[in-house]
N, C-alpha and C. Protein backbone atom coordinates (compact mmCIF):
# COMPACT_ATOMS: atom_id res chain seq x y z
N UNK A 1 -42.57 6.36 -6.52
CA UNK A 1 -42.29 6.73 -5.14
C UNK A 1 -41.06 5.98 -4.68
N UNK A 2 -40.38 7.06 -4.04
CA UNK A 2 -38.96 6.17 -3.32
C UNK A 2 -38.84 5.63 -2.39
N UNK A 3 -38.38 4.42 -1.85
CA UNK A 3 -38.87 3.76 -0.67
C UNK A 3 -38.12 3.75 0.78
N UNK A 4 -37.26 4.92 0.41
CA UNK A 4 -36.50 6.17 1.28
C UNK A 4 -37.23 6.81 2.32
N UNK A 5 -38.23 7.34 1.23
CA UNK A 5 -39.02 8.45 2.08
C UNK A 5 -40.58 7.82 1.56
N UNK A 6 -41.12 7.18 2.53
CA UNK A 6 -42.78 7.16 2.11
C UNK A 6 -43.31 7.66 2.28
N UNK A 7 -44.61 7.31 1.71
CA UNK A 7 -45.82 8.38 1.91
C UNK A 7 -46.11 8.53 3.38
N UNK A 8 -46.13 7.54 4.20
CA UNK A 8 -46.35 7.69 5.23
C UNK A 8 -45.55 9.01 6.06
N UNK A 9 -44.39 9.02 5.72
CA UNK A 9 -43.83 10.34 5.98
C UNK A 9 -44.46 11.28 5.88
N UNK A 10 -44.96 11.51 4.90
CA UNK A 10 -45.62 13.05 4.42
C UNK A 10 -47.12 13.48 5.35
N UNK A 11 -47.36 12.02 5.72
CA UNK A 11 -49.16 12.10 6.70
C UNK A 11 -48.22 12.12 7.94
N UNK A 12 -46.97 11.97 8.68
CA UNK A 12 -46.86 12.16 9.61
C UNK A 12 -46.78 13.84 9.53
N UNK A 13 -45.86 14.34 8.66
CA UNK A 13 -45.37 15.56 8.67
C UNK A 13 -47.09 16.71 8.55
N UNK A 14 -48.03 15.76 7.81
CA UNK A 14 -49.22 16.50 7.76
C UNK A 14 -50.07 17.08 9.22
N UNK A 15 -49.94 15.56 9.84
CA UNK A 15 -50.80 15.51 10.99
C UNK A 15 -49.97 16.30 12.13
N UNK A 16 -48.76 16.06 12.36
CA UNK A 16 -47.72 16.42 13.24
C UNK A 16 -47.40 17.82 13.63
N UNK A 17 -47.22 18.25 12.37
CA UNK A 17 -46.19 19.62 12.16
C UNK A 17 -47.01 20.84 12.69
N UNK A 18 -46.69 21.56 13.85
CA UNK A 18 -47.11 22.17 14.62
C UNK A 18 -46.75 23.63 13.21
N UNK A 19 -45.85 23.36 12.49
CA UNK A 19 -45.23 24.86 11.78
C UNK A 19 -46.39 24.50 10.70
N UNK A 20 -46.74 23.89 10.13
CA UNK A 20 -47.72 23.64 9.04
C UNK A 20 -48.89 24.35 9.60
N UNK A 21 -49.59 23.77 10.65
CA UNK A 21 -50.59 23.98 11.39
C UNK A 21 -51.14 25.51 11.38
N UNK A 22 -49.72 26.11 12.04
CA UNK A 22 -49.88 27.14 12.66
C UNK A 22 -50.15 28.46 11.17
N UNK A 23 -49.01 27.80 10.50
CA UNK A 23 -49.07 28.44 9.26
C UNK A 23 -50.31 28.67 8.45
N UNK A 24 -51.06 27.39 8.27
CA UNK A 24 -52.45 27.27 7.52
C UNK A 24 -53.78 28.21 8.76
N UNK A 25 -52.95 28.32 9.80
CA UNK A 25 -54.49 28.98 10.73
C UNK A 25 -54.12 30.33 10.60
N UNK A 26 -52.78 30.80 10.70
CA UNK A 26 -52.44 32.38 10.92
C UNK A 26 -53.20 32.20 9.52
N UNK A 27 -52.54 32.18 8.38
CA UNK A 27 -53.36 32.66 6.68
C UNK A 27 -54.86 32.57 6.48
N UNK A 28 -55.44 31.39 7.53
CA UNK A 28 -57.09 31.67 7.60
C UNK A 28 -57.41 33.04 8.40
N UNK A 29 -56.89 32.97 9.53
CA UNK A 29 -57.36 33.87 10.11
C UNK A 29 -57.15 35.65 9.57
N UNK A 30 -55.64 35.70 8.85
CA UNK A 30 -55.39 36.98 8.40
C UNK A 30 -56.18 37.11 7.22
N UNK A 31 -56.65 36.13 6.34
CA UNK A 31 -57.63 36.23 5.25
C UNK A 31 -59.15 36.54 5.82
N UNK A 32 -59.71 36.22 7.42
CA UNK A 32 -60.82 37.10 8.16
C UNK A 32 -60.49 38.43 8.09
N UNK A 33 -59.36 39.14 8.50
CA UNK A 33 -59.16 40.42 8.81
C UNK A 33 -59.04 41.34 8.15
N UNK A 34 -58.21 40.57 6.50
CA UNK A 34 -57.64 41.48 5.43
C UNK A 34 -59.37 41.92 5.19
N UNK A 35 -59.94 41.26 4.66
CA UNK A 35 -61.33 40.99 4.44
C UNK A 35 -62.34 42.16 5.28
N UNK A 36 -62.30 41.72 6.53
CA UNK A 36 -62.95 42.96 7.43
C UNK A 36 -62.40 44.49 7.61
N UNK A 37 -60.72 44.16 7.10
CA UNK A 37 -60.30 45.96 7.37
C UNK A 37 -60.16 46.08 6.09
N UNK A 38 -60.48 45.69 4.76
CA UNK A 38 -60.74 46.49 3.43
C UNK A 38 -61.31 47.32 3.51
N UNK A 39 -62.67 47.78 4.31
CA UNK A 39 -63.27 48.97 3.62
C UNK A 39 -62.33 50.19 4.37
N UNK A 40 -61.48 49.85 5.06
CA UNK A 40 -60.75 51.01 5.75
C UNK A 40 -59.18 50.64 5.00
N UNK A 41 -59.06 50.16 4.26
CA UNK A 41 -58.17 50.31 3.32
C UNK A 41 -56.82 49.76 3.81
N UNK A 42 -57.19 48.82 5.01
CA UNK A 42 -55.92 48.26 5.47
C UNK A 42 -56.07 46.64 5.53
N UNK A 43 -54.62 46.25 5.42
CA UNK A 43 -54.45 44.72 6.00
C UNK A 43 -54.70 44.78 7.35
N UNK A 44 -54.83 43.12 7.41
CA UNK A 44 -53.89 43.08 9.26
C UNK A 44 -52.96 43.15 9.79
N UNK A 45 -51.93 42.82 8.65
CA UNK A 45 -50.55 43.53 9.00
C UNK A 45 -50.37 45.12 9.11
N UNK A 46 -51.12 45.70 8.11
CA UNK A 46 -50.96 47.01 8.37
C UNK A 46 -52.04 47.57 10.05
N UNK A 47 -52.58 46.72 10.06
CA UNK A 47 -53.57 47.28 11.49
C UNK A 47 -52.72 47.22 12.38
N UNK A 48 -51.98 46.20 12.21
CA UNK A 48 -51.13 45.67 13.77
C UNK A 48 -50.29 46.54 13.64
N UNK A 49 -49.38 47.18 12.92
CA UNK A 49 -48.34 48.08 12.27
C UNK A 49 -48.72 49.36 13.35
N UNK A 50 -49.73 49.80 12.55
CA UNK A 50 -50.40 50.76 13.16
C UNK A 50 -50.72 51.18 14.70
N UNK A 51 -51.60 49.72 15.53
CA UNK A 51 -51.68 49.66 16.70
C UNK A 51 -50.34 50.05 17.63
N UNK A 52 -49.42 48.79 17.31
CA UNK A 52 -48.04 48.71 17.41
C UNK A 52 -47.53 50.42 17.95
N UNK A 53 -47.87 51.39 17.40
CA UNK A 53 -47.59 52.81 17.28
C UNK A 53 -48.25 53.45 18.21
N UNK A 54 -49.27 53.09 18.41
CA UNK A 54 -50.30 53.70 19.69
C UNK A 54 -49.37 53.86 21.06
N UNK A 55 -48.65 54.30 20.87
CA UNK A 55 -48.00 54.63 22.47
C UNK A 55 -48.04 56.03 22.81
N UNK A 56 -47.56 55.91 23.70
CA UNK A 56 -47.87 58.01 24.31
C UNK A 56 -46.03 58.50 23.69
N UNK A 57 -44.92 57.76 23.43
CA UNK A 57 -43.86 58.27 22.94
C UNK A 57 -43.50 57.62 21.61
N UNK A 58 -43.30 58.55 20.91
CA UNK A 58 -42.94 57.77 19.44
C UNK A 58 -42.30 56.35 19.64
N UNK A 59 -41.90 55.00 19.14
CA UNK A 59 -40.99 54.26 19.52
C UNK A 59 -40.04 54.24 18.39
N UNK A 60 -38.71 53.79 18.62
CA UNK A 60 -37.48 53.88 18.10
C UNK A 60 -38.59 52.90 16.45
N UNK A 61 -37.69 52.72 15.37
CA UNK A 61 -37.96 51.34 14.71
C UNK A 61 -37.80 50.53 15.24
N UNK A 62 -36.26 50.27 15.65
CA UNK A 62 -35.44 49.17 16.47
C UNK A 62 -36.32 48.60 18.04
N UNK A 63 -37.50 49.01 18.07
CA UNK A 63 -38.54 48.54 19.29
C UNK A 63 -39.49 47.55 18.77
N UNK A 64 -39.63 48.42 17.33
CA UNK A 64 -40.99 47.83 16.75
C UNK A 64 -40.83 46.64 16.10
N UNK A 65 -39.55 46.66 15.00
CA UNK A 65 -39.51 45.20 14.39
C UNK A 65 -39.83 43.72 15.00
N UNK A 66 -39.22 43.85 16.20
CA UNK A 66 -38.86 42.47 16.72
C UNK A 66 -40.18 42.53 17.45
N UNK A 67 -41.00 43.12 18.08
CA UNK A 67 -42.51 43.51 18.75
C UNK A 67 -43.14 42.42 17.75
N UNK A 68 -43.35 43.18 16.79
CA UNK A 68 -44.36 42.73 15.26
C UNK A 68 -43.39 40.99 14.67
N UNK A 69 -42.36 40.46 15.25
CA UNK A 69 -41.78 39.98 14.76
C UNK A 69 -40.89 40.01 13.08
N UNK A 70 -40.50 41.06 12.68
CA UNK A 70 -40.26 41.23 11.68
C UNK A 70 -38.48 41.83 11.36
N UNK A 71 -38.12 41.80 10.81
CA UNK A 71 -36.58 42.45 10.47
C UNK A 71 -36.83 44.15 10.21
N UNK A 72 -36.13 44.70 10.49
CA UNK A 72 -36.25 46.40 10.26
C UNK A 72 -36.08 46.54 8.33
N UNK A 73 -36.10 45.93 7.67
CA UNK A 73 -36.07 45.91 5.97
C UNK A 73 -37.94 45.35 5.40
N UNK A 74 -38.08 44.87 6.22
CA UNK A 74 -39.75 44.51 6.31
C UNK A 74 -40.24 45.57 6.74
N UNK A 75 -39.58 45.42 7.91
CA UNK A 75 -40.69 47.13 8.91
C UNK A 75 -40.76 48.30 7.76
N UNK A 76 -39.35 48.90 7.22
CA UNK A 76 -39.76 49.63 6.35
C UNK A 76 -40.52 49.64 5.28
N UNK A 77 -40.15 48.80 4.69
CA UNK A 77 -41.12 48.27 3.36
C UNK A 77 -42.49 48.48 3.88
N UNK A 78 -42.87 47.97 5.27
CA UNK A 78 -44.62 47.98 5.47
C UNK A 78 -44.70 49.34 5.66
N UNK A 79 -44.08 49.95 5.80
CA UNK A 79 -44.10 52.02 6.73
C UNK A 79 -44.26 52.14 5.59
N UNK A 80 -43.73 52.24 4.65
CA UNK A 80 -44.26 53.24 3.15
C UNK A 80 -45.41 53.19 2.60
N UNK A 81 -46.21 52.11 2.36
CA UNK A 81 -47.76 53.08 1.87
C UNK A 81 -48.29 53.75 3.00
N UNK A 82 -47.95 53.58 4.11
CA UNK A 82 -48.97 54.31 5.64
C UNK A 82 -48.25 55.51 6.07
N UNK A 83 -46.78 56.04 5.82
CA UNK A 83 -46.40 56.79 5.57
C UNK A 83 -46.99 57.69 4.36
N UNK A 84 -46.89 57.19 3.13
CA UNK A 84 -47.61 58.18 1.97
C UNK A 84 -48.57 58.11 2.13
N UNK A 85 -49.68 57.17 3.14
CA UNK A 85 -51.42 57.82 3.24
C UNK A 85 -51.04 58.73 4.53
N UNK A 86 -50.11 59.20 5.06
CA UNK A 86 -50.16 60.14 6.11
C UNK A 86 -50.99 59.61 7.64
N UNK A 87 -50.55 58.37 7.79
CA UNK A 87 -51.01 57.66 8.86
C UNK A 87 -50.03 57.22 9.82
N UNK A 88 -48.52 57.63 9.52
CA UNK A 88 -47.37 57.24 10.22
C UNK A 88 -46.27 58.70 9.62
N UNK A 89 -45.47 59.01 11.13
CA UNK A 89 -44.58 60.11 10.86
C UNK A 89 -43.12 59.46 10.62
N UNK A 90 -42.54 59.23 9.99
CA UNK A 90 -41.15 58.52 10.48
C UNK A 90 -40.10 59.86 10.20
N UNK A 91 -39.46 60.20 11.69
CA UNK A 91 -38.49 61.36 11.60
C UNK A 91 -37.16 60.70 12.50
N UNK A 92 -36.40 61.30 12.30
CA UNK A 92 -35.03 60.93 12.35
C UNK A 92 -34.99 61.06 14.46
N UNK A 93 -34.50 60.19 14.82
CA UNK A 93 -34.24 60.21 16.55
C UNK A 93 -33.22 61.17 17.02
N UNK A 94 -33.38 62.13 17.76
CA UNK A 94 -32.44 62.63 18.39
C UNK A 94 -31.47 62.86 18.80
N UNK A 95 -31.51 61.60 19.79
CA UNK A 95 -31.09 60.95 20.52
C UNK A 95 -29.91 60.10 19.84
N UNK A 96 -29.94 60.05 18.21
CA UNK A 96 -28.90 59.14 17.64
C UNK A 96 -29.29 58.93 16.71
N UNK A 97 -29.06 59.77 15.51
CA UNK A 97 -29.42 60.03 14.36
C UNK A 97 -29.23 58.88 13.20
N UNK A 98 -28.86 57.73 13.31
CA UNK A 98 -28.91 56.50 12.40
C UNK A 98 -30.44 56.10 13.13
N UNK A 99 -30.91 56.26 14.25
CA UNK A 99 -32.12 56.09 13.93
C UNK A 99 -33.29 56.45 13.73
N UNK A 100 -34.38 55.67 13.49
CA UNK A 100 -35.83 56.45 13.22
C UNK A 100 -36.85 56.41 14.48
N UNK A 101 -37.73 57.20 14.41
CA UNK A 101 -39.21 57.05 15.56
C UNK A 101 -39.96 57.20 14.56
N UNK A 102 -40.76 56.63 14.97
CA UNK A 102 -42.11 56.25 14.20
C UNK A 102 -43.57 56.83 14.88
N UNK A 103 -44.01 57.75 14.50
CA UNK A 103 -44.87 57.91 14.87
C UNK A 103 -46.52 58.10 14.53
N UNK A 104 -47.65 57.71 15.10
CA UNK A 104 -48.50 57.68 14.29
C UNK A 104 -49.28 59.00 14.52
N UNK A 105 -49.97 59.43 13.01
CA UNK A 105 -50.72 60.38 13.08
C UNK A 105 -51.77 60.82 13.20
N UNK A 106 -52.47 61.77 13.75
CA UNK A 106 -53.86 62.03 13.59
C UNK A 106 -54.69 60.89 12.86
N UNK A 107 -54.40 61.07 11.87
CA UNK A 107 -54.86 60.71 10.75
C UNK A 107 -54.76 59.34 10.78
N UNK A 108 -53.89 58.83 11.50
CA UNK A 108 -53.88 57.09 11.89
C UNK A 108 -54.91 56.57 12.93
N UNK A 109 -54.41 57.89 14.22
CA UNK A 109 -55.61 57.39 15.14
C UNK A 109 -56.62 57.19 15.13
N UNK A 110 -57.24 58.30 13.84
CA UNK A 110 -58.43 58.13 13.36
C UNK A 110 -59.38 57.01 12.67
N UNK A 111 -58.16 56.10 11.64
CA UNK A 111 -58.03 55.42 11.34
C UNK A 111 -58.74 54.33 12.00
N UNK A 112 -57.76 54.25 13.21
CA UNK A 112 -57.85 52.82 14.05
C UNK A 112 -58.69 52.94 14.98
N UNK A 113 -59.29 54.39 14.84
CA UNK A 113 -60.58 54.02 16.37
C UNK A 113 -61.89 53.49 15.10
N UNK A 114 -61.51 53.74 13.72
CA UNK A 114 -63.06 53.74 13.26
C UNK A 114 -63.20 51.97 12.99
N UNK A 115 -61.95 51.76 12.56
CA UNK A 115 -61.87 50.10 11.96
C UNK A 115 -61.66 49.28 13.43
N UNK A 116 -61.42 49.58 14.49
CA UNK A 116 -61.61 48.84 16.13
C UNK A 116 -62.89 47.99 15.92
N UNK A 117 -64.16 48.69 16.02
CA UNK A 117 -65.18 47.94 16.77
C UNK A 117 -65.56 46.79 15.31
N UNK A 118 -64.72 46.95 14.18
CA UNK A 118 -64.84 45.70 13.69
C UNK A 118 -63.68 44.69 13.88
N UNK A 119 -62.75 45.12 14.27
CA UNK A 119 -61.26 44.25 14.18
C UNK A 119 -62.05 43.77 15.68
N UNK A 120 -63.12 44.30 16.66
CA UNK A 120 -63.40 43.62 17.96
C UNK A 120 -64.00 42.29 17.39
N UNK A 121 -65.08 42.91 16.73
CA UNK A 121 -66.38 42.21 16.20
C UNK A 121 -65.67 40.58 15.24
N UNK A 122 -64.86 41.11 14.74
CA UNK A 122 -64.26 39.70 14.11
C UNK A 122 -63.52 39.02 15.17
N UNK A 123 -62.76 39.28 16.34
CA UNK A 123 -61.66 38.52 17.03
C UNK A 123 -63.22 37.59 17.69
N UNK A 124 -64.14 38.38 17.81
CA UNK A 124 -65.24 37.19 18.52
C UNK A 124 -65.72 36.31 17.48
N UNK A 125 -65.91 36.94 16.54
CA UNK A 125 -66.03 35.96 15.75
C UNK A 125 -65.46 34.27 15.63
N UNK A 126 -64.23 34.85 15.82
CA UNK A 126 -63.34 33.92 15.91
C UNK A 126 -63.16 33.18 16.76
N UNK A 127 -63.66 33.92 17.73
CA UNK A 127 -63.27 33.03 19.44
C UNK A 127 -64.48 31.88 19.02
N UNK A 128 -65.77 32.17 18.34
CA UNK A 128 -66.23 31.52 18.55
C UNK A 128 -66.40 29.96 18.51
N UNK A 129 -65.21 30.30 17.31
CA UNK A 129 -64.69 28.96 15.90
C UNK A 129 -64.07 28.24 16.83
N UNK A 130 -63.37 28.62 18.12
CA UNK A 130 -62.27 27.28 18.78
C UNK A 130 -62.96 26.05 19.34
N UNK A 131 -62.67 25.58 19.00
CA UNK A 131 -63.59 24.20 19.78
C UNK A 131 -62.95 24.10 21.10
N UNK A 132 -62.19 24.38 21.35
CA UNK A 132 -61.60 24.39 23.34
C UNK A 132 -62.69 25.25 23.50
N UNK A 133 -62.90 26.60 22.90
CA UNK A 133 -64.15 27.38 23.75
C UNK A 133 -62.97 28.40 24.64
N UNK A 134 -61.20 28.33 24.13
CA UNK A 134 -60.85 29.22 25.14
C UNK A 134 -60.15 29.87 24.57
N UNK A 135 -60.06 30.99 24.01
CA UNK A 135 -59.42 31.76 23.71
C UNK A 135 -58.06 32.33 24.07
N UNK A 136 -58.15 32.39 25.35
CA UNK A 136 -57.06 33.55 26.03
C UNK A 136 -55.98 32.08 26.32
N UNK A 137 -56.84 30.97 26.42
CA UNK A 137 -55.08 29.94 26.92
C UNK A 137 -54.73 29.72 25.41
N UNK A 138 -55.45 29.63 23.93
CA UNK A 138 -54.56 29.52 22.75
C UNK A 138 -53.81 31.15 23.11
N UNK A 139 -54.33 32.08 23.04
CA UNK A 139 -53.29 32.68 22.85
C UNK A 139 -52.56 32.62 23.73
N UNK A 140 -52.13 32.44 25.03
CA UNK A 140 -51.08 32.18 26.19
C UNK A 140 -50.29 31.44 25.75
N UNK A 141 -51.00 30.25 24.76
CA UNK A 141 -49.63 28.94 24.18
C UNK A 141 -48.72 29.85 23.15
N UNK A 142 -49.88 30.29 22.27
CA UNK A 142 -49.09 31.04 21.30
C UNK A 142 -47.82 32.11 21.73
N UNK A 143 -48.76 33.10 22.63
CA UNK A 143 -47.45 34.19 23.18
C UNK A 143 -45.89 32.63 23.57
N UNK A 144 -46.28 31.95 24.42
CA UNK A 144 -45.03 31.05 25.32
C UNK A 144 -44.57 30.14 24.10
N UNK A 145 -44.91 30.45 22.89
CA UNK A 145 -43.86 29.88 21.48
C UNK A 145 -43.25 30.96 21.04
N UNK A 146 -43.59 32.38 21.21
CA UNK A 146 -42.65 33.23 20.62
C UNK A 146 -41.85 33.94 21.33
């Protein structure tokens, strides 16, 4: 060990690091969801993807990436298996033909009303796990970090 950087460093960076933290709870928690939306054949990324789409007007891509937090080279990459299961329309915009709308299909909505009352059933789940007991102010901190 170098006496540069000690160990003690590494238990600060353990205990400290709000990006560690956050990192090790999102991967617990998306490992609840992947888990609960398997039998409907989706991630949680792909659920949120999906939800994300639930609007009454198609939305541009260029709405959705940064929504979902993601780059439009991700966004696509996730649109193609839910595109080829016929759960997302992606057609060219009108309005300005370099871009896309995204829209979801029948066949999505369907989707997401059947896998809901478990994606409900697990978020309580979960609520139950916080030891604050408060749900809605973690997520308030969370939304006021991104």
């Amino acid at each position: 060990m170098r006496a540069d950087l000690p160990i003690e460093v590494t238990r600060e960076v353990r205990d400290r690091c709000l990006c560690l933290h956050i990192q090790r709870a999102a991967r617990a928690i998306a490992r609840r969801f992947d888990e609960a939306l398997r039998p409907y054949g989706l991630t949680n990324g792909q659920y949120s993807l999906l939800m994300s789409l639930n609007r009454p007007e198609p939305p541009r891509m260029g709405d959705v990436a940064p929504f979902l937090a993601m780059d439009r080279t991700t966004l696509t990459a996730n649109l193609k298996p839910l595109e080829r299961r016929g759960l997302v329309d992606v057609s060219v915009d009108p309005k300005d033909r370099r871009g896309r709308l995204l829209a979801l299909t029948d066949a999505g909505r369907d989707l997401l009303l059947a896998a809901l009352p478990v994606w409900r059933s697990t978020h309580d789940e979960i609520d139950t796990l916080l030891p604050s007991g408060d749900p809605d102010g973690l997520r308030a901190e969370l939304i006021a970090l991104s």
